[in-house]
N, C-alpha and C. Protein backbone atom coordinates (compact mmCIF):
# COMPACT_ATOMS: atom_id res chain seq x y z
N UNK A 1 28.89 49.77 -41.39
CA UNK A 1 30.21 49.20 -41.39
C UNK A 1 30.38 48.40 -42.67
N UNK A 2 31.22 49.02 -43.25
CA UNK A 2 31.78 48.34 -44.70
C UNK A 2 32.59 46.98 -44.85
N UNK A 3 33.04 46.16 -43.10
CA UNK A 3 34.16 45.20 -43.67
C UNK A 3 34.84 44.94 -43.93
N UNK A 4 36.08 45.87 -44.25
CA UNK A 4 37.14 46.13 -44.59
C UNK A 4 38.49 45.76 -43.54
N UNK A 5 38.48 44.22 -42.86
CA UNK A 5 39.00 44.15 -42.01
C UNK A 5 40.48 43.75 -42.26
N UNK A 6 40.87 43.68 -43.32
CA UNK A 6 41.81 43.45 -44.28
C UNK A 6 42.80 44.65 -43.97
N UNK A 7 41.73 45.73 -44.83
CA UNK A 7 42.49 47.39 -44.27
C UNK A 7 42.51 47.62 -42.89
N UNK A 8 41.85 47.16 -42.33
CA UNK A 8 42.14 47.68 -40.87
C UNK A 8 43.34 47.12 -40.39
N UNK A 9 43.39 45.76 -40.42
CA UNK A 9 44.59 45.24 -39.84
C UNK A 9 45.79 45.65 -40.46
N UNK A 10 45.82 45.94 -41.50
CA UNK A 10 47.10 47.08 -42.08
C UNK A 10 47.09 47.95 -41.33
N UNK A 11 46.25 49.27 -41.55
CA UNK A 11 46.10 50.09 -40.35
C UNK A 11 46.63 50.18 -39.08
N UNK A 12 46.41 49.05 -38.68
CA UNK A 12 46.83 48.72 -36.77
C UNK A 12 48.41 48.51 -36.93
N UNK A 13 48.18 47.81 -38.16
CA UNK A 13 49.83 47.35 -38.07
C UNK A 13 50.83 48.47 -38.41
N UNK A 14 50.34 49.49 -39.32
CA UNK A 14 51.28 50.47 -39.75
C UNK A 14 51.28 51.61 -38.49
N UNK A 15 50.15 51.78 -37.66
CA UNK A 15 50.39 52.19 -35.84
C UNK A 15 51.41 51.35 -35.10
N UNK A 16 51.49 50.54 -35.04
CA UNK A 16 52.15 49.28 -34.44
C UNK A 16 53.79 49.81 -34.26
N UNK A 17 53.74 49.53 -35.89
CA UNK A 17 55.37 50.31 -36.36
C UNK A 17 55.65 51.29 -35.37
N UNK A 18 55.07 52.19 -35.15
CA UNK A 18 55.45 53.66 -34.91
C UNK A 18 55.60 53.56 -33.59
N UNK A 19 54.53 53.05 -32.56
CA UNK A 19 54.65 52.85 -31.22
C UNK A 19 53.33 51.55 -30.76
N UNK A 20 53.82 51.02 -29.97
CA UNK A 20 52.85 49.94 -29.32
C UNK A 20 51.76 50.36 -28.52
N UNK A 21 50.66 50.69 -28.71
CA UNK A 21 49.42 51.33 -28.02
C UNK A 21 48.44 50.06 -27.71
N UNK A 22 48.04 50.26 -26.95
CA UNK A 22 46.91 49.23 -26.44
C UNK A 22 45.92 49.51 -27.25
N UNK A 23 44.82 50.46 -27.91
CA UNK A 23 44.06 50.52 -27.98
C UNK A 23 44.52 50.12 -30.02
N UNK A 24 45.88 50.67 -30.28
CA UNK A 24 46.04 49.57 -32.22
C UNK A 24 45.83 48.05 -31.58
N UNK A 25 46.55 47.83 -30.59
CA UNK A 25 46.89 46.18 -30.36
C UNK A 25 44.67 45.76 -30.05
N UNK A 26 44.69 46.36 -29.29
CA UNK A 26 42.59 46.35 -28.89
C UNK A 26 42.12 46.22 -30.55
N UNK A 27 42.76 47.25 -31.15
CA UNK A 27 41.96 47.11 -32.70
C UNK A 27 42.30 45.88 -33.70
N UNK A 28 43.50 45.95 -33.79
CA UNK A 28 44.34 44.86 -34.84
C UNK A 28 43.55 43.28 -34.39
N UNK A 29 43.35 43.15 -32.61
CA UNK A 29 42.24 42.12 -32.23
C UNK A 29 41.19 42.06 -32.70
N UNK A 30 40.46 42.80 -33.12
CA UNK A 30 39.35 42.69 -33.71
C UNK A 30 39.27 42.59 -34.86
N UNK A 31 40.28 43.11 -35.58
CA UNK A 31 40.61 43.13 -37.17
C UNK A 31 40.75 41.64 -37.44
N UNK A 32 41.72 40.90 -36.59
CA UNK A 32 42.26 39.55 -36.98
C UNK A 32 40.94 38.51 -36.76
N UNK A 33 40.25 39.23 -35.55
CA UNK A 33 38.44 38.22 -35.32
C UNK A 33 37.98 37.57 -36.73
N UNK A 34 37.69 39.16 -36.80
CA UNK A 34 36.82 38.92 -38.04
C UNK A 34 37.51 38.17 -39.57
N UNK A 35 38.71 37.89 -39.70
CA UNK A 35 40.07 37.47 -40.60
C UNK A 35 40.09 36.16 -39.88
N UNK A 36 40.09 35.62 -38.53
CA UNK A 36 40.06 34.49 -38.74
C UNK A 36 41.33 33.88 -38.23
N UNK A 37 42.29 34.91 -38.08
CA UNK A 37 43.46 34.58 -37.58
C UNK A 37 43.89 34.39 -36.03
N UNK A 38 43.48 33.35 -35.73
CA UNK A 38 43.90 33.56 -34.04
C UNK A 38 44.79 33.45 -33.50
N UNK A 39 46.13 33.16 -33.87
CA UNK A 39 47.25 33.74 -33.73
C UNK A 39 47.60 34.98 -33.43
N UNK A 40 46.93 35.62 -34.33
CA UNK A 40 47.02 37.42 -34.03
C UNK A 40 45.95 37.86 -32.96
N UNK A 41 44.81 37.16 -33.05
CA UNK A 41 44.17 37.03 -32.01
C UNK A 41 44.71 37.70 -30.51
N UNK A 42 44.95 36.08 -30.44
CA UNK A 42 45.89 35.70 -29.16
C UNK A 42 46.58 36.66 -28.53
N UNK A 43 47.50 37.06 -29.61
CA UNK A 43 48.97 37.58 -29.50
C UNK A 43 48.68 39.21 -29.02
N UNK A 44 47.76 40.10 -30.39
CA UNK A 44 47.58 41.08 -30.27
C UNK A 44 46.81 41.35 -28.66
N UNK A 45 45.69 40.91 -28.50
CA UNK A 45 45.16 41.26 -27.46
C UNK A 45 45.91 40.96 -25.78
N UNK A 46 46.31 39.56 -25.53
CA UNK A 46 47.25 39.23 -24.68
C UNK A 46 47.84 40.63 -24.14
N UNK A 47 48.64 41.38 -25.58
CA UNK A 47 49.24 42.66 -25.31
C UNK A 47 48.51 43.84 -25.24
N UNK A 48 47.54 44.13 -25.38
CA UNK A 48 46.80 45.11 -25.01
C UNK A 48 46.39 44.97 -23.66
N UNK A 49 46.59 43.87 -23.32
CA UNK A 49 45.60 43.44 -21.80
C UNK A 49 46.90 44.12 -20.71
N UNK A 50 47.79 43.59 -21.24
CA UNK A 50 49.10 44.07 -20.53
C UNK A 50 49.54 45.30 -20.36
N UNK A 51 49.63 46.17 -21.24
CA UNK A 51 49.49 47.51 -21.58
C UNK A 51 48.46 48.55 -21.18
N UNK A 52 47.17 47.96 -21.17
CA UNK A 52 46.06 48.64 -19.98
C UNK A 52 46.56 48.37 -18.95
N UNK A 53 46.53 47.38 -18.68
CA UNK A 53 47.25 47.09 -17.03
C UNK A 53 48.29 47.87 -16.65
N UNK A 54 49.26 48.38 -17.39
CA UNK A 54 50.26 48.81 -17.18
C UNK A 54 49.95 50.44 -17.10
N UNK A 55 49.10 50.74 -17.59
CA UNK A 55 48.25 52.31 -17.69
C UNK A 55 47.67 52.49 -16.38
N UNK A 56 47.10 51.28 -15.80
CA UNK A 56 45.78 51.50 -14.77
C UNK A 56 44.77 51.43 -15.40
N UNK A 57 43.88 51.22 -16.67
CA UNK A 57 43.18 51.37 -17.23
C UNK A 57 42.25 49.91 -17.16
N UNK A 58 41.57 49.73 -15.85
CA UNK A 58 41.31 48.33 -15.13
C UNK A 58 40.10 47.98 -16.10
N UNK A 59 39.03 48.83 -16.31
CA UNK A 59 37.97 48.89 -17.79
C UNK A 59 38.43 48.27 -19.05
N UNK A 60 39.45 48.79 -19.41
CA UNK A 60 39.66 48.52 -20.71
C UNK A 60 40.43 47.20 -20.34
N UNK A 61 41.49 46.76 -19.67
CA UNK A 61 41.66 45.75 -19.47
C UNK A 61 40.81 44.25 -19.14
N UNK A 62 39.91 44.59 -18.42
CA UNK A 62 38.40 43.64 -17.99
C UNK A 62 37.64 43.54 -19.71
N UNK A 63 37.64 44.51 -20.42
CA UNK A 63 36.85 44.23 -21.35
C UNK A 63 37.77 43.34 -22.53
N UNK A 64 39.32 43.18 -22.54
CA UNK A 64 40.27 42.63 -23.44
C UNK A 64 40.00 41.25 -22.83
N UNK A 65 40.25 41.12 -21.50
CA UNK A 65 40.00 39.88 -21.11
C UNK A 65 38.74 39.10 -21.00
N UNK A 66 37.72 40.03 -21.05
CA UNK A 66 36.38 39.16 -21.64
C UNK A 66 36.40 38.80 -23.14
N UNK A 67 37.39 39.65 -24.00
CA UNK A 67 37.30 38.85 -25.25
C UNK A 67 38.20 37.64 -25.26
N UNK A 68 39.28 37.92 -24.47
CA UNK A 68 40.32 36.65 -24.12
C UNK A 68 39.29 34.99 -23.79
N UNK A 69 38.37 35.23 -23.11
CA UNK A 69 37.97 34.56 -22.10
C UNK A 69 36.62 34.07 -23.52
N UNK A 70 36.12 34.56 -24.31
CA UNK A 70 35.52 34.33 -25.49
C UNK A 70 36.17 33.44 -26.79
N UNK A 71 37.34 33.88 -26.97
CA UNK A 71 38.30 33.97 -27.84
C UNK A 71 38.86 32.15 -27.52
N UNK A 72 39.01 32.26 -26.12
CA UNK A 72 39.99 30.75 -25.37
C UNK A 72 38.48 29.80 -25.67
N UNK A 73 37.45 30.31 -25.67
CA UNK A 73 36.55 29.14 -25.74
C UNK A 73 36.22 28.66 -27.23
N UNK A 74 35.93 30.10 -28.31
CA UNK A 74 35.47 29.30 -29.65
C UNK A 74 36.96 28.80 -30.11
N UNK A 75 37.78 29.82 -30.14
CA UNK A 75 39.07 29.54 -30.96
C UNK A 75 39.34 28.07 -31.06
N UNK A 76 39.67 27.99 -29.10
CA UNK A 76 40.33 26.53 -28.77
C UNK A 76 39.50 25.63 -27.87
N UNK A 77 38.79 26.35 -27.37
CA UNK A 77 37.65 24.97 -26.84
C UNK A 77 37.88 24.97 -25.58
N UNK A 78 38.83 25.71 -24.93
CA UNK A 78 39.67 25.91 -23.68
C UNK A 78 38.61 26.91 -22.33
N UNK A 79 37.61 26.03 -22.00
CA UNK A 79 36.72 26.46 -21.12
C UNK A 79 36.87 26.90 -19.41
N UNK A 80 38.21 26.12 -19.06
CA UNK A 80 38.78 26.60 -18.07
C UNK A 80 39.71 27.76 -18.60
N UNK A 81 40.34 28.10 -19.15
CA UNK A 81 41.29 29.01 -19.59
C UNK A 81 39.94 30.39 -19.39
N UNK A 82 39.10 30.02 -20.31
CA UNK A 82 37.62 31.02 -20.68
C UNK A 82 37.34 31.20 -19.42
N UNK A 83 37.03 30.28 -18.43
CA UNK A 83 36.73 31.29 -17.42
C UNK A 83 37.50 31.80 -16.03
N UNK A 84 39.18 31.47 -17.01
CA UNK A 84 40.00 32.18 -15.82
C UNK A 84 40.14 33.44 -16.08
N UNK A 85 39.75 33.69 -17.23
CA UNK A 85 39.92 35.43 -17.84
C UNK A 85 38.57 36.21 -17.15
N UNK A 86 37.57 35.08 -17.25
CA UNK A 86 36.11 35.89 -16.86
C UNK A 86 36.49 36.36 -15.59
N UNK A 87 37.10 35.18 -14.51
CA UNK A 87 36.94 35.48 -13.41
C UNK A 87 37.76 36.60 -13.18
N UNK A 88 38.78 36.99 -13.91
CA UNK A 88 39.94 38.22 -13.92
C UNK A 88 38.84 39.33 -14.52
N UNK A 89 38.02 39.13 -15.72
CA UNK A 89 37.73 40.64 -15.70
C UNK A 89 36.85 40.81 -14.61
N UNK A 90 35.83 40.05 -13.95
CA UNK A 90 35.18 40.31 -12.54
C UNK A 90 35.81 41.06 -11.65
N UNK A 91 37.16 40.24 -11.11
CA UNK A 91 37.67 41.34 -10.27
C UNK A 91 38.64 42.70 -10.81
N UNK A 92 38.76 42.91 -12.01
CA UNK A 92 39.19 43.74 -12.61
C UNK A 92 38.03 45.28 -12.34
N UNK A 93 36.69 44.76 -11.80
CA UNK A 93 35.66 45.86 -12.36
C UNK A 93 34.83 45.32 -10.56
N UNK A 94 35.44 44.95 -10.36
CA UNK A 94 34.74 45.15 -8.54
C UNK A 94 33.78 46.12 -8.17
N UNK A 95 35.29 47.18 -8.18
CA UNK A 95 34.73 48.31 -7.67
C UNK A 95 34.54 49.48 -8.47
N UNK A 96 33.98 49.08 -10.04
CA UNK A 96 34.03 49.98 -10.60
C UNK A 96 32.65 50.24 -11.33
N UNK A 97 32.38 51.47 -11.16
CA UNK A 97 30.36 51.68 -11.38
C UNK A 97 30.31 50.67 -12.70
N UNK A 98 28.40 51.20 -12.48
CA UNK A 98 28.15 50.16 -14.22
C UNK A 98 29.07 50.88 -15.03
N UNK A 99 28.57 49.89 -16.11
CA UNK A 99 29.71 50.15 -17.38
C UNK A 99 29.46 49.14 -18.02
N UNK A 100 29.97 49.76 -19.68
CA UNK A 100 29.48 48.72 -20.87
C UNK A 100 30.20 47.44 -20.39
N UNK A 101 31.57 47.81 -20.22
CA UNK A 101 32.32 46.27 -19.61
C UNK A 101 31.83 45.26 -18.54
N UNK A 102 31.00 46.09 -17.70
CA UNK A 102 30.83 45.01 -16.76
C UNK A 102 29.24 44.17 -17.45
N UNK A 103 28.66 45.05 -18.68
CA UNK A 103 27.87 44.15 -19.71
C UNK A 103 27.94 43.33 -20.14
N UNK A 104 29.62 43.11 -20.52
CA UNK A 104 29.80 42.21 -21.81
C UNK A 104 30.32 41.71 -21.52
N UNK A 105 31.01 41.53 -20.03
CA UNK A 105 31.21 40.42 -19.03
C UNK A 105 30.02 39.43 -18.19
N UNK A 106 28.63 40.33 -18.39
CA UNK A 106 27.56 39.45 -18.47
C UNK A 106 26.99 38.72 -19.42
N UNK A 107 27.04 39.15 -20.23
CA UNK A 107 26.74 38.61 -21.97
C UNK A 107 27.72 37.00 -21.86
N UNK A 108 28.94 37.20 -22.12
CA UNK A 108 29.83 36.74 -22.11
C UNK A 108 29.45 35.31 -21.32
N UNK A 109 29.56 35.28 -19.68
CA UNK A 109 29.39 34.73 -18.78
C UNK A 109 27.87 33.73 -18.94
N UNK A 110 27.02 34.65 -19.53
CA UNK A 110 25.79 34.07 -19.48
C UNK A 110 25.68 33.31 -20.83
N UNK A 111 26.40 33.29 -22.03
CA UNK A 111 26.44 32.76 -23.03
C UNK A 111 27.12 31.51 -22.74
N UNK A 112 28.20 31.52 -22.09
CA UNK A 112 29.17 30.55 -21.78
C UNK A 112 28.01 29.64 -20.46
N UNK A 113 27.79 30.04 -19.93
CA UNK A 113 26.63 29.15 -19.11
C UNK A 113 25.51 28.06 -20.09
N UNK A 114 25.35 29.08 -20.84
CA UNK A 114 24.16 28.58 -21.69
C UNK A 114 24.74 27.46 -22.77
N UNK A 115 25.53 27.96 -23.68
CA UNK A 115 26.91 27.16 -24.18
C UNK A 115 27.20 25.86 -23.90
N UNK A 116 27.91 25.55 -22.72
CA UNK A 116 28.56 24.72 -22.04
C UNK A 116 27.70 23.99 -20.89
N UNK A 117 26.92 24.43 -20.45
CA UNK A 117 26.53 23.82 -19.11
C UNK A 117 24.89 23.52 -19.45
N UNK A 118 24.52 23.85 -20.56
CA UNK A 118 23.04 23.89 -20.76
C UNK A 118 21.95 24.34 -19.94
N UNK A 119 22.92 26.10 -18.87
CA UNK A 119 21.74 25.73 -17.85
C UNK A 119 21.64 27.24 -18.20
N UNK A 120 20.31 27.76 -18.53
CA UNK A 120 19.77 29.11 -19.31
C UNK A 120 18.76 29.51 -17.54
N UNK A 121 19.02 28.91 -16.46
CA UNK A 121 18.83 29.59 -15.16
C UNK A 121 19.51 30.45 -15.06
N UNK A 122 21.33 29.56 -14.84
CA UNK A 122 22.53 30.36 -14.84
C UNK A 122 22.21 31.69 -15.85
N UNK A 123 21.94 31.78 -16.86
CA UNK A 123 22.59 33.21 -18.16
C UNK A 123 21.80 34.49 -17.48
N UNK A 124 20.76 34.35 -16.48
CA UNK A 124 20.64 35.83 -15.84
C UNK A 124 21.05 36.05 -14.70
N UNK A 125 21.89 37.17 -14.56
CA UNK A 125 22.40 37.77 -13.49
C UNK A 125 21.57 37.51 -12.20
N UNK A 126 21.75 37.63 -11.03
CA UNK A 126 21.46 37.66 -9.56
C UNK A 126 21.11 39.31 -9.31
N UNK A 127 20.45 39.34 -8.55
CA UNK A 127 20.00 40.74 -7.82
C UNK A 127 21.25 41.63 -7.83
């Protein structure tokens, strides 16, 4: 990966133009991560989360809102906000087999334990 998150977020944005897709708005989020901009942050992903939702696409939505729920903690420090998203992508992925998402909703969860609460019991999963 070359870095080029500059071009990418052009990219997303010149998709954008044309039609509103969850998965430019999923990208342009990641573009703006790494840029620094959390405004676009915010904004872009918020709408992707909405737009899966609006698909049925309960995966891809659980995994926007684990970055939401990431995003609400370094961005703004907002640790209840962080884990009202966690607790949304949880039940977003209930009933849905493994999957990378329900990973990086552990990652996530267990970082934020470790993070905030200093308790590295909490950061591994239960049976």
């Amino acid at each position: 990966m070359r870095g080029a998150w500059t071009e990418a977020r052009a990219a997303f944005e010149t998709v954008l133009r044309i039609k509103e897709f969850p998965e430019a708005l999923d990208g342009l989020g990641t573009a703006a991560w790494w840029l620094d901009l959390a405004d676009v942050v915010f904004d872009s992903r918020a709408r992707a989360y909405r737009l899966y939702m609006a698909r049925g696409d309960r995966a891809a939505a659980a995994r926007v809102a684990v970055w939401l729920a990431w995003d609400s903690w370094a961005f703004r420090g907002e640790n209840v906000v962080a884990n009202g998203w966690l607790q949304r992508a949880r039940r977003l992925l209930e009933d849905h087999p493994p999957c990378a998402e329900r990973a990086w909703l552990e990652v996530r969860e267990g970082s934020l334990c470790l993070l905030e609460e200093g308790d590295p019991e909490r950061t591994v999963p239960g049976p």
